[in-house]
C-alpha atoms as a PDB file:
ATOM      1  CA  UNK A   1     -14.061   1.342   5.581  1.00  0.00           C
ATOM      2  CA  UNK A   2     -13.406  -2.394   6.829  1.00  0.00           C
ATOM      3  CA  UNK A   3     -11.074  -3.212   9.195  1.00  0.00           C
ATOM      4  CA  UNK A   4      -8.908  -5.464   6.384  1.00  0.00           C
ATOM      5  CA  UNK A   5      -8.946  -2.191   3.901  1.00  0.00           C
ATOM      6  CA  UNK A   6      -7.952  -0.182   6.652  1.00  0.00           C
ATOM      7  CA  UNK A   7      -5.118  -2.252   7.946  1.00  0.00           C
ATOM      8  CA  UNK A   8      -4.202  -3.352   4.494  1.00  0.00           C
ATOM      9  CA  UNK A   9      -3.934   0.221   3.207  1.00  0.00           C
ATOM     10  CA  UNK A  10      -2.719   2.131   6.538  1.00  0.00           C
ATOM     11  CA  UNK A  11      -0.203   4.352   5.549  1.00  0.00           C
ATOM     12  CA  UNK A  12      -2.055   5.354   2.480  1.00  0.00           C
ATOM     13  CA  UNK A  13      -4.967   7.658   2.976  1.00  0.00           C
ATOM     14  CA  UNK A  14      -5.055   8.796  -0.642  1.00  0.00           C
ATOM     15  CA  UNK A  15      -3.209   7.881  -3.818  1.00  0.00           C
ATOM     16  CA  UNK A  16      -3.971  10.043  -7.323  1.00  0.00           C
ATOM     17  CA  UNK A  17      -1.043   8.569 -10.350  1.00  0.00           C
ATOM     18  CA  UNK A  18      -0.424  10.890 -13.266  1.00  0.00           C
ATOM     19  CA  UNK A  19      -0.965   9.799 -16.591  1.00  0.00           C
ATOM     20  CA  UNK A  20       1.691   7.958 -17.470  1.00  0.00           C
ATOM     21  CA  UNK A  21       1.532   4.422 -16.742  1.00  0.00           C
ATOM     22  CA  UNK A  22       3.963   2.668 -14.425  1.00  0.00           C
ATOM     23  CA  UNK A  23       3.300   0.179 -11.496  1.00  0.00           C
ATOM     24  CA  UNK A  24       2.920   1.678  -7.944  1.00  0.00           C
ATOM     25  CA  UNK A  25       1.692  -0.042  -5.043  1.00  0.00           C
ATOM     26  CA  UNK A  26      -0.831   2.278  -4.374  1.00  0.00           C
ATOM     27  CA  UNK A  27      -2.553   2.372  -7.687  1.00  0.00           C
ATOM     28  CA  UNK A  28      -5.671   0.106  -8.614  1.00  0.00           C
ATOM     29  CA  UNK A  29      -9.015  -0.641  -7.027  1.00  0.00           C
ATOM     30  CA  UNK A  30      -9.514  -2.705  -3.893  1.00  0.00           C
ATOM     31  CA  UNK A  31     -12.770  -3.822  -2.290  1.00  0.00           C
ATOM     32  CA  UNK A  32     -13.900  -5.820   0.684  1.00  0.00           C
ATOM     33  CA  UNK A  33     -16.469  -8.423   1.009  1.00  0.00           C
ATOM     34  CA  UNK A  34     -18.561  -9.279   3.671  1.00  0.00           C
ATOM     35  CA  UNK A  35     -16.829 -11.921   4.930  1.00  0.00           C
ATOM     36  CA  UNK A  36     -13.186  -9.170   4.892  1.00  0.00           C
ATOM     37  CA  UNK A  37     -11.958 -10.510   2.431  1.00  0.00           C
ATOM     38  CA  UNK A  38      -9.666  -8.070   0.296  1.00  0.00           C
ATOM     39  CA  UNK A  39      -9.671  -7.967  -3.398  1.00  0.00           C
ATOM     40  CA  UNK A  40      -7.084  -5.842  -5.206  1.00  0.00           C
ATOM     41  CA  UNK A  41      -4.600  -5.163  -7.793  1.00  0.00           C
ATOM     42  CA  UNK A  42      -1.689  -5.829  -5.647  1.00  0.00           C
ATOM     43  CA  UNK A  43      -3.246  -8.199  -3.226  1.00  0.00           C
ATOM     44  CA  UNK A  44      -5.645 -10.747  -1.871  1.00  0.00           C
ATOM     45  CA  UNK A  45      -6.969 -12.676   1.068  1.00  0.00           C
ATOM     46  CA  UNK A  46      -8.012 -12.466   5.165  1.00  0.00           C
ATOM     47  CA  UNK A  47      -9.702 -12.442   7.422  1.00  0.00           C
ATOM     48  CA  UNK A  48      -7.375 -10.047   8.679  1.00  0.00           C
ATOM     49  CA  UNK A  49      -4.331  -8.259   6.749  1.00  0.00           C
ATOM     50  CA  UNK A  50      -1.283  -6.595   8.988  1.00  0.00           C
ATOM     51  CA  UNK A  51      -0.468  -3.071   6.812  1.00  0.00           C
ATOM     52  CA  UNK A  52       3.080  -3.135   5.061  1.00  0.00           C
ATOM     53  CA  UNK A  53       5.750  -2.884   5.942  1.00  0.00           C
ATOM     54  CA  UNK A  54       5.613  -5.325   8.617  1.00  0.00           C
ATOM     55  CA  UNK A  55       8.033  -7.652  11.055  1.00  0.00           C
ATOM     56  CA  UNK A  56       7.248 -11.322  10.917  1.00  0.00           C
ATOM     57  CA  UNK A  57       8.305 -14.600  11.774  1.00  0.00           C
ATOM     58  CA  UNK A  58       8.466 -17.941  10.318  1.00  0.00           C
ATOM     59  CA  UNK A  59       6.030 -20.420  11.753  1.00  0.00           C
ATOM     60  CA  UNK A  60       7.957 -23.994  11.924  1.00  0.00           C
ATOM     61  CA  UNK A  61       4.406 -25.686  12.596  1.00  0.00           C
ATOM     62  CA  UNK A  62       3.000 -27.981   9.432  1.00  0.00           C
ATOM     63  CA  UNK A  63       0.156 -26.225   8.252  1.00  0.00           C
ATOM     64  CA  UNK A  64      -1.886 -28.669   5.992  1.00  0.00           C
ATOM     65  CA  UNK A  65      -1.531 -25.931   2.759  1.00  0.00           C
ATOM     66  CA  UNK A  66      -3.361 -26.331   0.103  1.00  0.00           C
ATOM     67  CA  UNK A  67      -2.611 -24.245  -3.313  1.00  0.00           C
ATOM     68  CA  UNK A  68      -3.749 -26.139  -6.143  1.00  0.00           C
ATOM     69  CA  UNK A  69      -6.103 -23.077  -6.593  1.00  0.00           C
ATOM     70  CA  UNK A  70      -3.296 -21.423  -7.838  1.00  0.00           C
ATOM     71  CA  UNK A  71      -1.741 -23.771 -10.177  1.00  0.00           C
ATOM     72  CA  UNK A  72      -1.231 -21.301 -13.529  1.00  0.00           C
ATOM     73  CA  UNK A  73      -0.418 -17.725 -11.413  1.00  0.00           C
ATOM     74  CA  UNK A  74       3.519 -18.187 -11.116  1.00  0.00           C
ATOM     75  CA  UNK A  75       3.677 -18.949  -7.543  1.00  0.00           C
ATOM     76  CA  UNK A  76       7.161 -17.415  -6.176  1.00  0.00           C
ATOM     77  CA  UNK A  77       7.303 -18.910  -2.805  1.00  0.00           C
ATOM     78  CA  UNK A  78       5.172 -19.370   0.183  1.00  0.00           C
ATOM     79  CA  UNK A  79       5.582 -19.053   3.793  1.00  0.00           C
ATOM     80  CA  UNK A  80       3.766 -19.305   7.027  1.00  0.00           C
ATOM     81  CA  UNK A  81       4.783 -16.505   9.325  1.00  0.00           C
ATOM     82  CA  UNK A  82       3.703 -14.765  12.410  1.00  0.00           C
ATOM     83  CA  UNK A  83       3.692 -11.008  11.851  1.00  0.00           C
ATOM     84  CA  UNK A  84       2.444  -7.522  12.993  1.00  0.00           C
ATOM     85  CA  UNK A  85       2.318  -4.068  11.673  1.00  0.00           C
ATOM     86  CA  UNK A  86       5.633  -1.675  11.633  1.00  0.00           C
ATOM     87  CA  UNK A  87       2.518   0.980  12.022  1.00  0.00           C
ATOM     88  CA  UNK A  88       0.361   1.096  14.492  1.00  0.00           C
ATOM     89  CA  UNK A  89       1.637  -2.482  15.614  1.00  0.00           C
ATOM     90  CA  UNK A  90      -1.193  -5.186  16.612  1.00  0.00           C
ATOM     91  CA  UNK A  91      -1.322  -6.062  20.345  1.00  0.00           C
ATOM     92  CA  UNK A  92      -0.603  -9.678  19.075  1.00  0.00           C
ATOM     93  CA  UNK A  93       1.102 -11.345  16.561  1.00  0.00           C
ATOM     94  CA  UNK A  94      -1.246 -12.583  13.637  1.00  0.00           C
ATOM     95  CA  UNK A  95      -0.191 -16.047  11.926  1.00  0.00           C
ATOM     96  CA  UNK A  96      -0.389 -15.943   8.199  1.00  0.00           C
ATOM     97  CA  UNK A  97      -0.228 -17.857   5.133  1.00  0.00           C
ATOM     98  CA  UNK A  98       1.605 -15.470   2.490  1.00  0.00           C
ATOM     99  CA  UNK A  99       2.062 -16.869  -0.980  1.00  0.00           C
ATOM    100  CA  UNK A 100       3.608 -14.427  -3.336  1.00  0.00           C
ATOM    101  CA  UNK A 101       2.934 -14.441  -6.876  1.00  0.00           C
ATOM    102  CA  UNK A 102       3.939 -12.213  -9.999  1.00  0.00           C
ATOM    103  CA  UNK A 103       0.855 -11.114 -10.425  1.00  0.00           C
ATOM    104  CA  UNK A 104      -2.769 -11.508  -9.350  1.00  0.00           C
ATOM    105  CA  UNK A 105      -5.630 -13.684 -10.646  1.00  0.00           C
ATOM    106  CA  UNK A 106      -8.674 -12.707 -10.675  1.00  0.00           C
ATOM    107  CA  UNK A 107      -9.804 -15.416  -8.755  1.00  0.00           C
ATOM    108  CA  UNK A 108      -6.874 -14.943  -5.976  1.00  0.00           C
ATOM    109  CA  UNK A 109      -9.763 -14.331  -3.139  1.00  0.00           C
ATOM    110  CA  UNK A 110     -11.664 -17.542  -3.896  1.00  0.00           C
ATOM    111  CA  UNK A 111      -8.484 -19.179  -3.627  1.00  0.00           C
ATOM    112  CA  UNK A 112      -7.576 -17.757   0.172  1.00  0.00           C
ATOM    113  CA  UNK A 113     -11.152 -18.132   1.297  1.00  0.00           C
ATOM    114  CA  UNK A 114     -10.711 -21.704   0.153  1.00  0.00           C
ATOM    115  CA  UNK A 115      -6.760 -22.064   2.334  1.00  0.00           C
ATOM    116  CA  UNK A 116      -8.729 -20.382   5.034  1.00  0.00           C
ATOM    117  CA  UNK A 117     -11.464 -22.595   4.699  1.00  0.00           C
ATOM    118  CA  UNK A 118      -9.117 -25.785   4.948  1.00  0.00           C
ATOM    119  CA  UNK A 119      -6.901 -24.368   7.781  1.00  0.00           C
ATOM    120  CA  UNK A 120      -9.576 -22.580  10.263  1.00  0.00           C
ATOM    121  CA  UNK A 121     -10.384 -25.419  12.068  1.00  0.00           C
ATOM    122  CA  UNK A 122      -6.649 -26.844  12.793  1.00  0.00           C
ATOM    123  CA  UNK A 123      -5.290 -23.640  13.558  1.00  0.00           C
ATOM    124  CA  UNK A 124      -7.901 -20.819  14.552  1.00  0.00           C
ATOM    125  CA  UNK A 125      -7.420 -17.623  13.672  1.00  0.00           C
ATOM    126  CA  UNK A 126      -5.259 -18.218  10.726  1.00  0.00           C
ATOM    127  CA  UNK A 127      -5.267 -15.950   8.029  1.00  0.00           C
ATOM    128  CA  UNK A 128      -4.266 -15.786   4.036  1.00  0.00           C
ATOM    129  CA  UNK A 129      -2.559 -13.069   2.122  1.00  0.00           C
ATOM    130  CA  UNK A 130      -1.912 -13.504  -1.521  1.00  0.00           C
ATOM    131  CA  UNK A 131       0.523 -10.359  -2.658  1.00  0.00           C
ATOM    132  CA  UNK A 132       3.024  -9.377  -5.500  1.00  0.00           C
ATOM    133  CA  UNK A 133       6.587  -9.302  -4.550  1.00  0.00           C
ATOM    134  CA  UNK A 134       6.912  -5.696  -4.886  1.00  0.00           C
ATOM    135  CA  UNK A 135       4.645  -4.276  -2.474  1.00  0.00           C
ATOM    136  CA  UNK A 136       6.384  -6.160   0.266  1.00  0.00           C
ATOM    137  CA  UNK A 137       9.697  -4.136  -0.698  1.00  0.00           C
ATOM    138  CA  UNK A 138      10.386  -1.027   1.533  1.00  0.00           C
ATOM    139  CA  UNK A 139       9.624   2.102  -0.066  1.00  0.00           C
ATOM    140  CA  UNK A 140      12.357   4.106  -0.887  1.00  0.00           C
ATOM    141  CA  UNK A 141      12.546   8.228  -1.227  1.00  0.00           C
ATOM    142  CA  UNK A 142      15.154   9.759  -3.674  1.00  0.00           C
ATOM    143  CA  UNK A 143      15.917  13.769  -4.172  1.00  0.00           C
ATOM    144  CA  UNK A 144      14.183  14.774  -7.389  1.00  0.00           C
ATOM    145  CA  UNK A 145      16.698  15.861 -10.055  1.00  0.00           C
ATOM    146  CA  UNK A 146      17.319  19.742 -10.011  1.00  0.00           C
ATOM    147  CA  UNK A 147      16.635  19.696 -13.791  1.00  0.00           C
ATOM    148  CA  UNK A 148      13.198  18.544 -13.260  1.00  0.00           C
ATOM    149  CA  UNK A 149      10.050  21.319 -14.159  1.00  0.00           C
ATOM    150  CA  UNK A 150       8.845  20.858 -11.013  1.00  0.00           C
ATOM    151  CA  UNK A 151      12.023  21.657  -8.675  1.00  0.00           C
ATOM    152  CA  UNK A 152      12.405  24.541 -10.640  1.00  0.00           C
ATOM    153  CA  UNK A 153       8.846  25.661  -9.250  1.00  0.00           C
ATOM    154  CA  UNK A 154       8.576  23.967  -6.122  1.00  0.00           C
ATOM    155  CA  UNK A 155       9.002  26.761  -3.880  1.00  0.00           C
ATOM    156  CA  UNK A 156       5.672  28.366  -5.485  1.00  0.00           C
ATOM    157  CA  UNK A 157       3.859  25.164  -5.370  1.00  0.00           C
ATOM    158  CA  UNK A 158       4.372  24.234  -1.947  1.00  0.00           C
ATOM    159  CA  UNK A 159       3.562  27.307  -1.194  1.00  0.00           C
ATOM    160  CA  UNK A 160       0.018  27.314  -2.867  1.00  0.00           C
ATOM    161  CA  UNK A 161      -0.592  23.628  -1.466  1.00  0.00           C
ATOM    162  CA  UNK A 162      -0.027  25.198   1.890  1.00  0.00           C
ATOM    163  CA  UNK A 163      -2.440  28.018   1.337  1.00  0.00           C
ATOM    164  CA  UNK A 164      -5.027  25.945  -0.239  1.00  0.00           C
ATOM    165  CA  UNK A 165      -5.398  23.008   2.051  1.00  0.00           C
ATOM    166  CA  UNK A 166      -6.735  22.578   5.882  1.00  0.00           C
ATOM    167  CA  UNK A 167      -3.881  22.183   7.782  1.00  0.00           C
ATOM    168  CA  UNK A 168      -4.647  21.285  10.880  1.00  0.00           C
ATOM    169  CA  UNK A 169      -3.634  17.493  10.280  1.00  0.00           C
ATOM    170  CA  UNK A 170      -0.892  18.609   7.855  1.00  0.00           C
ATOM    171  CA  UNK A 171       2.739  17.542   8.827  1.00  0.00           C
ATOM    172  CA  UNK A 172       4.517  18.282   5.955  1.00  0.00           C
ATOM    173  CA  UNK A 173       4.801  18.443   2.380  1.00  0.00           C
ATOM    174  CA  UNK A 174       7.671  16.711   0.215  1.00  0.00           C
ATOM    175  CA  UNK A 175       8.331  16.249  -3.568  1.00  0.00           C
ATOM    176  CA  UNK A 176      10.295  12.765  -4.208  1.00  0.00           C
ATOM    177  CA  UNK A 177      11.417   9.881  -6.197  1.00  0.00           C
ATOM    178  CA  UNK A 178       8.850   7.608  -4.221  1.00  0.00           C
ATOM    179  CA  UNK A 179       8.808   3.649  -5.121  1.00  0.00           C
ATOM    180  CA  UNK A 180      10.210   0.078  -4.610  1.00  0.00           C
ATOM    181  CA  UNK A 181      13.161   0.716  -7.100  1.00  0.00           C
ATOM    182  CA  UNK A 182      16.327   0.801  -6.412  1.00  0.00           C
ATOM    183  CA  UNK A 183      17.013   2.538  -9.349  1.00  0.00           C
ATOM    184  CA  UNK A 184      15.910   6.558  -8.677  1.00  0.00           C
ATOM    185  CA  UNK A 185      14.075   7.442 -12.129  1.00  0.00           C
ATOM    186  CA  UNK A 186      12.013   4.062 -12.195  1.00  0.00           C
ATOM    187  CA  UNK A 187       9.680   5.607  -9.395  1.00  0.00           C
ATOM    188  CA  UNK A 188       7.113   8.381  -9.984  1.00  0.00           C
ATOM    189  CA  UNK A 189       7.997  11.880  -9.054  1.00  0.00           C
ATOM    190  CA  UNK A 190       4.965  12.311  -6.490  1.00  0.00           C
ATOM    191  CA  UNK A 191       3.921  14.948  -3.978  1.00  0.00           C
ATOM    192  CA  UNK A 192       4.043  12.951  -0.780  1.00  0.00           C
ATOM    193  CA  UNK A 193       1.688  15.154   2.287  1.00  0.00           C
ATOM    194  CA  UNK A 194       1.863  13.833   5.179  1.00  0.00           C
ATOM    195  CA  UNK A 195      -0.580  13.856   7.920  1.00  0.00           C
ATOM    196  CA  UNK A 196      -0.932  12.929  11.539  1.00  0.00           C
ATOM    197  CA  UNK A 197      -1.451   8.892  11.993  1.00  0.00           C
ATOM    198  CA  UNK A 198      -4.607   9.885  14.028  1.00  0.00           C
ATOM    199  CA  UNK A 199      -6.215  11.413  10.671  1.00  0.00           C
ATOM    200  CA  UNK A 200      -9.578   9.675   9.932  1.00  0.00           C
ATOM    201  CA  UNK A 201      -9.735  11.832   6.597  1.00  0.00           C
ATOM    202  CA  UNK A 202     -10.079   9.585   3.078  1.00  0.00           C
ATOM    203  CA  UNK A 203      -8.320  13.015   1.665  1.00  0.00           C
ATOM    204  CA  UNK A 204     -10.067  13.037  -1.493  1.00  0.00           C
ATOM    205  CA  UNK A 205     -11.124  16.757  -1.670  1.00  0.00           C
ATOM    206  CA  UNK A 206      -7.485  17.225  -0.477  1.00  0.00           C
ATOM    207  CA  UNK A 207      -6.009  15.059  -3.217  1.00  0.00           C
ATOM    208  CA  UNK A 208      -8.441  16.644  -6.002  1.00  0.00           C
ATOM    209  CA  UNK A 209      -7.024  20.642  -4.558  1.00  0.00           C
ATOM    210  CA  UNK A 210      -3.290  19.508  -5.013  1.00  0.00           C
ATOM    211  CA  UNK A 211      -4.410  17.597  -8.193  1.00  0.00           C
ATOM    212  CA  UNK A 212      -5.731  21.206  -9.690  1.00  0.00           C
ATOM    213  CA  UNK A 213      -2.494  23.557  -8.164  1.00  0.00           C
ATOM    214  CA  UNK A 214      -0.058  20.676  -9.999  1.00  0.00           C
ATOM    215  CA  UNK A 215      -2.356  21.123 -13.206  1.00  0.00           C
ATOM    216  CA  UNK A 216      -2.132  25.324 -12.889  1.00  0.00           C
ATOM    217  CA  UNK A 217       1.818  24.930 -13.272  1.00  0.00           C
ATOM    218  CA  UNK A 218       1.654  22.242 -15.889  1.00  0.00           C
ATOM    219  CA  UNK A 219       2.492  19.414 -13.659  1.00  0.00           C
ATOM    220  CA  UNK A 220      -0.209  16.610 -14.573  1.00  0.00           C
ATOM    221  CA  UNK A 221       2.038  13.992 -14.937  1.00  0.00           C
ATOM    222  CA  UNK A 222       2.720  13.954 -10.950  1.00  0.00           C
ATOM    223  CA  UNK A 223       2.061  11.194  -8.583  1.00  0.00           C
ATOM    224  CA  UNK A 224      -0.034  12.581  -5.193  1.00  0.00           C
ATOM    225  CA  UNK A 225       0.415  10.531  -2.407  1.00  0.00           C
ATOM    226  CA  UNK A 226      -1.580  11.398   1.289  1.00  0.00           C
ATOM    227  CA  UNK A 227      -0.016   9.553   3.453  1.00  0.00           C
ATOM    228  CA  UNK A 228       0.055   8.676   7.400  1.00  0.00           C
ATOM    229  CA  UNK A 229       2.964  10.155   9.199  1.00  0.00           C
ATOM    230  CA  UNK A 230       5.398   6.883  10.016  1.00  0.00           C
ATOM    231  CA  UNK A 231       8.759   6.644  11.217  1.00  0.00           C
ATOM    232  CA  UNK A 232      10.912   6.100   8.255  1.00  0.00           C
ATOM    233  CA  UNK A 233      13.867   3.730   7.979  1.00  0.00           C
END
């Protein structure tokens, strides 16, 4: 995995939605070019993204922007900011362009290779990151109803997850509310398991296991999230 898709995607280690379709951060396919540059659902750019959620500051130099390249994608705002990593925190601060949109084009990367392109020279080591307003929201955790199916049996699932799986990089093992919402329901029920930040697992076999105990007590319509053990605010 690249550096970019590794910092980019930090906390995450493995993300499986149930079928019904809503909007999670997590969801959609991402890939890295040669040059690590990130393409995804959610975001876009490099040479270098900090992972979310992250502490920044604004830059008050002049950077020469250019964003014609983006002309018909409902720009939000933009800012230049210097900015590092809640997780795992960079050993300096990395200065980067950040224009939010609504939504991603598909030709988002072209468009921050191209603002790279024009800044590099002035202002070395400058990067570009492209991203949807929501994924730069904290993540918030709410209690699962009581008269959900799955409370009802969580004692027995848990249980079988903690049979099933290796645990030796297992913290712990949580069912939640888990989104950007503000508003409990509007976020996925999902099976958060979290593991030690030092984990250098991709978790799929893990994700698939808890995938098949959820589908043995009729629980396919669950998020699974593996996720990075982080201190939570």
């Amino acid at each position: 995995m690249s550096s970019t898709l590794s910092r980019a995607r930090a906390h995450t280690v493995s993300y499986h939605p149930g079928p019904s379709l809503h909007n999670s951060p997590f969801s959609g396919e991402s890939n890295v070019a040669e040059d690590s540059f990130l393409d995804s659902e959610h975001r876009a750019g490099g040479p270098y993204l900090c992972s979310l959620p992250s502490t920044s500051k604004r830059v008050k130099k002049d950077y020469d922007r250019q964003y014609h390249f983006l002309a018909n994608s409902q720009k939000i705002s933009e800012a230049t900011k210097v900015r590092r990593s809640r997780f795992d925190p960079e050993p300096h601060a990395i200065p980067t362009v950040i224009v939010f949109l609504q939504t991603i084009p598909s030709q988002a990367r072209d468009a921050a290779r191209e603002i790279h392109h024009s800044l590099q020279a002035k202002f070395p080591g400058i990067c570009v990151d492209i991203i949807i307003d929501i994924i730069t929201r904290p993540f918030l955790r709410f209690p699962v109803s009581r008269s959900e199916k799955i409370i009802k049996k969580w004692n027995e699932i848990s249980e079988e997850i903690f049979l099933t799986l290796d645990l030796t990089e297992v913290i712990s093992v949580d069912c939640k509310r888990y989104g950007t919402s503000e508003t409990p329901t509007e976020n996925p029920i999902t099976v958060i398991v979290n593991i030690v930040k030092e984990s250098t697992s991709e978790g799929i076999t893990a994700t698939r296991l808890v995938r098949e105990i959820l589908d043995q007590f009729g629980m396919s319509d669950v998020d699974i999230l593996f996720h990075k053990d982080e201190v939570w605010s």
